[in-house]
Protein backbone atom coordinates (compact mmCIF):
# COMPACT_ATOMS: atom_id res chain seq x y z
CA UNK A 1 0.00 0.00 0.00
CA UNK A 2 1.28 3.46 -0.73
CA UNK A 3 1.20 5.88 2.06
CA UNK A 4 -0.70 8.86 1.67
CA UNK A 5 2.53 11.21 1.80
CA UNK A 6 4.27 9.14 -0.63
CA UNK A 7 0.84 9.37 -2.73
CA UNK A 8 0.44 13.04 -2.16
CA UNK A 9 4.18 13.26 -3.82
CA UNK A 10 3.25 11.43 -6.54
CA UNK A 11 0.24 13.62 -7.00
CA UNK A 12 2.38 16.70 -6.63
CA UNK A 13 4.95 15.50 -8.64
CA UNK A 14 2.34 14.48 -11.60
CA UNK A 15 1.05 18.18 -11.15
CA UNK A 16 4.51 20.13 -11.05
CA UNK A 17 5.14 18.07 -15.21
CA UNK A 18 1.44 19.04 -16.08
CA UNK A 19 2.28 22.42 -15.56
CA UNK A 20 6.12 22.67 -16.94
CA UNK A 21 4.21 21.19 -19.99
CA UNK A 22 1.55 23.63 -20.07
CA UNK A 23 4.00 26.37 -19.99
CA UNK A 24 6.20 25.27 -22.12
CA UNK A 25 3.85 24.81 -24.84
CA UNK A 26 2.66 28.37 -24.54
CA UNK A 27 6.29 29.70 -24.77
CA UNK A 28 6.10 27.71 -27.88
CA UNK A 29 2.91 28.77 -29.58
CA UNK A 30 3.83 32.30 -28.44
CA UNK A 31 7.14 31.61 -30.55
CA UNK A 32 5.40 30.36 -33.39
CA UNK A 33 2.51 33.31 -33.20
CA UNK A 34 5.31 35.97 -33.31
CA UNK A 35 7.34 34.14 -36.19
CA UNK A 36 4.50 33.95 -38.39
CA UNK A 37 3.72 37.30 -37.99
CA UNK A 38 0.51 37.32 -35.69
CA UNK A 39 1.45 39.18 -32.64
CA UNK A 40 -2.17 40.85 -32.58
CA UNK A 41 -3.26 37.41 -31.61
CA UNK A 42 -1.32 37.09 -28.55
CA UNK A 43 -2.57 40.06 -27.83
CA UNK A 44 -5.96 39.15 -28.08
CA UNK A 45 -5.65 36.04 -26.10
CA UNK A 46 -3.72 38.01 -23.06
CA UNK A 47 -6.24 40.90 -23.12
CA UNK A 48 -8.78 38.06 -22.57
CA UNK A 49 -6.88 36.59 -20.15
CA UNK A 50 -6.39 39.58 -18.50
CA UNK A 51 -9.78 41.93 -18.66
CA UNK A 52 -11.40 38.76 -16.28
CA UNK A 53 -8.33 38.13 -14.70
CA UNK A 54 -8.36 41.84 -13.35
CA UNK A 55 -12.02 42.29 -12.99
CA UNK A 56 -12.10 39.01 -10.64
CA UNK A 57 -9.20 40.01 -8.67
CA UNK A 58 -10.21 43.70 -7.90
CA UNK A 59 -13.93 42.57 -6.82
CA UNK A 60 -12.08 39.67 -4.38
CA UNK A 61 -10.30 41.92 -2.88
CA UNK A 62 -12.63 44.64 -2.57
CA UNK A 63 -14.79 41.63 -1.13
CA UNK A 64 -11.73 40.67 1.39
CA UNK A 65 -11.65 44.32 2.43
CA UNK A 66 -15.18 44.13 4.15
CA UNK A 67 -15.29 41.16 5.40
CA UNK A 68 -17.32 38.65 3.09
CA UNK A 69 -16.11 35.50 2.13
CA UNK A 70 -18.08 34.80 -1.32
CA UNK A 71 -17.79 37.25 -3.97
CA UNK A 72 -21.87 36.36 -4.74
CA UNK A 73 -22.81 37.68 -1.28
CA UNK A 74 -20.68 40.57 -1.44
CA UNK A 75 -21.88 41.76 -4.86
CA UNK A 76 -25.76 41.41 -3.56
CA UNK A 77 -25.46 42.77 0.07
CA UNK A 78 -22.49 45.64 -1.22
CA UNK A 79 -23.47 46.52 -5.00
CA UNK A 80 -27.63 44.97 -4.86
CA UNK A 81 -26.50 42.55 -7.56
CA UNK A 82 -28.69 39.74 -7.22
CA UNK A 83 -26.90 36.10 -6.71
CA UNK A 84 -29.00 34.94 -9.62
CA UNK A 85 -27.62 37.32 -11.97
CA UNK A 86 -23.99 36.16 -10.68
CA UNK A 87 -24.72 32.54 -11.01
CA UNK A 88 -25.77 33.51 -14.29
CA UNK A 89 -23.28 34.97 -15.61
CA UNK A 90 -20.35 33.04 -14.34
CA UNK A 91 -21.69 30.10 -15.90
CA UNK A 92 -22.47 31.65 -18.98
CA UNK A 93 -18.17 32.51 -18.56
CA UNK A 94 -17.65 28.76 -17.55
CA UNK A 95 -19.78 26.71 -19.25
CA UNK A 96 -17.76 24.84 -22.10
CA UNK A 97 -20.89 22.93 -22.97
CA UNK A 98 -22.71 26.22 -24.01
CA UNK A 99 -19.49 27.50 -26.12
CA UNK A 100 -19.12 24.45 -27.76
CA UNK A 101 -22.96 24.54 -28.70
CA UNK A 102 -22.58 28.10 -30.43
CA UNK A 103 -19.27 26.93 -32.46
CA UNK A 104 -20.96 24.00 -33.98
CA UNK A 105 -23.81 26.59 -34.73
CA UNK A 106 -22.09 28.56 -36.23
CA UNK A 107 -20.01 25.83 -38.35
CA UNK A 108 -23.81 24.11 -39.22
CA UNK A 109 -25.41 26.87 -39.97
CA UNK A 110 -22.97 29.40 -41.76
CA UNK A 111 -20.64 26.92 -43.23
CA UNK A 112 -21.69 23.68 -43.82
CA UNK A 113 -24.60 24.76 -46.16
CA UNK A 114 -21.71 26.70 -48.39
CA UNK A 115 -19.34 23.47 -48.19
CA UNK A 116 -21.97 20.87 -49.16
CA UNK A 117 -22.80 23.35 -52.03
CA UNK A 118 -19.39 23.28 -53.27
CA UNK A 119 -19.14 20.39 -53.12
CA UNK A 120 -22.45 18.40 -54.79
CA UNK A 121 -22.16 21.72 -57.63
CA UNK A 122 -18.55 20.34 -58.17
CA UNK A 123 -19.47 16.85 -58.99
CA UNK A 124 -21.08 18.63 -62.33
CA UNK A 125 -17.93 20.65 -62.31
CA UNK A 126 -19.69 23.97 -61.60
CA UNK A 127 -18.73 25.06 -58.22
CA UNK A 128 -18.36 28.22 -56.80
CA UNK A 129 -15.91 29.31 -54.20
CA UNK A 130 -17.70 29.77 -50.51
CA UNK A 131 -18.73 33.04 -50.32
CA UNK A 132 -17.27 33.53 -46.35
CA UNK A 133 -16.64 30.49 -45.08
CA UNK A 134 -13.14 31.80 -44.08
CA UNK A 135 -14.98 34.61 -42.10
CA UNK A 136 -17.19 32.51 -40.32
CA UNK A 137 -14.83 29.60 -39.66
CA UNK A 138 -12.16 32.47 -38.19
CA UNK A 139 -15.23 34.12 -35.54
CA UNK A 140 -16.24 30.21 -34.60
CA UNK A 141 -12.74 29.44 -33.96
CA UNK A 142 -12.08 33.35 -31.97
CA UNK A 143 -14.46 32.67 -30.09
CA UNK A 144 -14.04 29.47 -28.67
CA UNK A 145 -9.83 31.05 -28.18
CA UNK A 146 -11.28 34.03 -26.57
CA UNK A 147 -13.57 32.08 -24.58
CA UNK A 148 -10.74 29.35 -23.21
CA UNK A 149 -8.51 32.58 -22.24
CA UNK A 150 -11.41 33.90 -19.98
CA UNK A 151 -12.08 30.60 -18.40
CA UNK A 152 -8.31 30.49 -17.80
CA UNK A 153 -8.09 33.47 -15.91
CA UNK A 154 -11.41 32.57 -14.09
CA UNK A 155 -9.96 29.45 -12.85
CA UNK A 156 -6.29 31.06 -11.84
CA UNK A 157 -7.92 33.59 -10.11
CA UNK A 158 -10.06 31.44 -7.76
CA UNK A 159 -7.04 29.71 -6.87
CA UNK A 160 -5.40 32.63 -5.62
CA UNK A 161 -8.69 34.64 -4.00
CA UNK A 162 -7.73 36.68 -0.94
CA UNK A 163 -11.05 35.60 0.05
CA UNK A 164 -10.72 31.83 0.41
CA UNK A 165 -10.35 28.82 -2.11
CA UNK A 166 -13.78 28.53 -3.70
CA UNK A 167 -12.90 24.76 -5.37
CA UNK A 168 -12.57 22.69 -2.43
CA UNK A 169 -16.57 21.63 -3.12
CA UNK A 170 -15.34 20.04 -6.35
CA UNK A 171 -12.66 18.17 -4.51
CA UNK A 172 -10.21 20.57 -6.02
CA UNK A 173 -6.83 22.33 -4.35
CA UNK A 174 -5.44 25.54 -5.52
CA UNK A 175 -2.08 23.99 -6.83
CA UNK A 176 -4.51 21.65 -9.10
CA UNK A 177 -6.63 24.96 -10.28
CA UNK A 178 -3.15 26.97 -10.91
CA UNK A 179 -2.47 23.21 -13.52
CA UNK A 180 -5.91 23.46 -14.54
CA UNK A 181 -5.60 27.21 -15.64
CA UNK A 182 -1.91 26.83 -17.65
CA UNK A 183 -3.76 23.56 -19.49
CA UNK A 184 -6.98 25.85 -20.37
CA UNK A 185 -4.39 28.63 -21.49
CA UNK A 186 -2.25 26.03 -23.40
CA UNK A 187 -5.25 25.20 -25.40
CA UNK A 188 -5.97 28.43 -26.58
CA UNK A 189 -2.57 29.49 -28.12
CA UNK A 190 -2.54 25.81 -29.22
CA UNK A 191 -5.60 26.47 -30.83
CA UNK A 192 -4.68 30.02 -32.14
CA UNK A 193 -1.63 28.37 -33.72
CA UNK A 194 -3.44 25.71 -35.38
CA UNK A 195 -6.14 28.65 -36.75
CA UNK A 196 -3.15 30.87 -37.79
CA UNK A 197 -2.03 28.41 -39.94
CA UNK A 198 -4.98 27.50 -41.37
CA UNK A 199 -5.81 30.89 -42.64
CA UNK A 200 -1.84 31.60 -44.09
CA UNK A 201 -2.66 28.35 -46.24
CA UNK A 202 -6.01 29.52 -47.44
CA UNK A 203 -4.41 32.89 -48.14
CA UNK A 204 -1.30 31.78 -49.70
CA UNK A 205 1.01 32.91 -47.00
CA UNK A 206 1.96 29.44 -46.19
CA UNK A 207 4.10 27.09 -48.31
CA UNK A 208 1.67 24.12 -47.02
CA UNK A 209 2.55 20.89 -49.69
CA UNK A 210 -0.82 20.34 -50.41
CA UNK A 211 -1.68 23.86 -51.09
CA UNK A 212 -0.76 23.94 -55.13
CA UNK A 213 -1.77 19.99 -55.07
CA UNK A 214 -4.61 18.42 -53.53
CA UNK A 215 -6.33 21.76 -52.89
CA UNK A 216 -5.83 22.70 -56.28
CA UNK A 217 -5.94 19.90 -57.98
CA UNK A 218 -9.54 19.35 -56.31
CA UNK A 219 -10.80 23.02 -57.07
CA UNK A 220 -10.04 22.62 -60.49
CA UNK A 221 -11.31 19.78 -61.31
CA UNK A 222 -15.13 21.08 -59.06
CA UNK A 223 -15.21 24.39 -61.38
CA UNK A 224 -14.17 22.53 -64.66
CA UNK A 225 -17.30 23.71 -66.41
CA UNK A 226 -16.88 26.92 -65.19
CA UNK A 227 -16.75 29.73 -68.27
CA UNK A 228 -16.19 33.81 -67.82
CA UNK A 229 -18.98 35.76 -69.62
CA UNK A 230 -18.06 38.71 -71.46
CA UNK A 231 -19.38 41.88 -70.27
CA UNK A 232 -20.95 45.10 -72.46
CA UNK A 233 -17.59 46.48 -72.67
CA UNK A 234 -16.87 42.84 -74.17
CA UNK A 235 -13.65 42.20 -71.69
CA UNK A 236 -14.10 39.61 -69.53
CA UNK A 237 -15.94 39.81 -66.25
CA UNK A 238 -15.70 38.04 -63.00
CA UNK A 239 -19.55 36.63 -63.54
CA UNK A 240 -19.46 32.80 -63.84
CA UNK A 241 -21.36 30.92 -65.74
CA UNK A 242 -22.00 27.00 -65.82
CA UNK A 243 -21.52 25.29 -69.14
């Protein structure tokens, strides 16, 4: 049988190389942002990080400073905030169920149409290219980054609250929140990286293989039929017709 110090080590231990990895791998994506030119991105991902981070932090303390020892009961009795409105909207801020719902919304219902278009009109070799697909895939992807950065900070912060550790309910301990919070922020640059890319290959920034290949090869082939009609001025215009 292991002894519970020895497990708590192990635990610890476990933790501590969670964490290194976590922060290691946002060094990295950082890196990777900057090289590729994004550094508005970071930006955007620390300002998220940091607006909650901030907000949190100043109403804890303000909180600590009188005496309460919930940040719910201090915004009702101090600021007549109802609780419910709290509860509300720190789930709506936590709830990764609810973010992941609106993504996939947003992929159904403003992309998927365009890309099953494409693609049954390119069988017949008349396809068109997706009027903003790349618009709407870029403010699904945003804000799911946007929304991991505030959960991030949400999480840090409650495991450093002047006013008391609010995760012990959940059979959580501040050094596990602090892991929790690097992971969360991990997955955002990792994310941002991955989106980043994504977008240099669609816009030709990127030297990607199978841009001038597969991706080519495949949109040729889909608008095959595809013929310019003159226009009164009998040049060419960018109206497509299907032959």
């Amino acid at each position: 049988m292991v002894s519970q110090r020895a497990a708590e080590w192990i635990s610890g231990t476990i933790e501590l190389v969670w964490f290194i990895l976590a922060l290691s791998t946002i060094w990295l994506s950082i890196r990777t942002l900057n090289r590729r030119g994004h550094p508005t991105q970071v930006n955007v991902i620390w300002y998220a990080f940091s607006l909650i981070f901030v907000i949190r932090i100043a109403v804890a303390f303000a909180a600590y400073a009188e005496g309460y020892s919930s940040l719910s009961m201090f915004l009702d009795h101090e600021l007549h905030i109802s609780s419910e409105y709290t509860l509300r909207l720190h789930s709506w801020l936590t709830n990764i169920r609810e973010e992941f719902v609106l993504v996939i919304s947003i992929i159904v219902v403003a992309i998927a149409p365009q890309l099953l278009t494409y693609g049954l009109a390119g069988i017949f070799g008349c396809a068109k290219p997706p009027a903003l697909v790349w618009y709407f895939e870029e403010l699904a992807a945003w804000s799911l980054i946007k929304f991991l950065a505030a959960l991030s900070a949400i999480v840090f912060e409650e495991a450093i609250s002047p006013i008391g550790f609010q995760g012990e309910s959940i059979g959580a301990t501040p050094a596990r929140q602090i892991v929790e919070a690097a992971l969360i922020l991990m997955s955002a640059f990792g994310l941002a990286v991955l989106q980043t890319q994504l977008m240099d290959i669609v816009e030709g920034r990127s030297k990607a293989a199978f841009t001038s290949t597969w991706a080519t090869w495949i949109h040729r082939k889909a608008t095959r039929n595809l013929t310019t009609v003159p226009g009164r001025s009998g040049q060419d215009q960018q109206t497509l017709s299907c032959k």
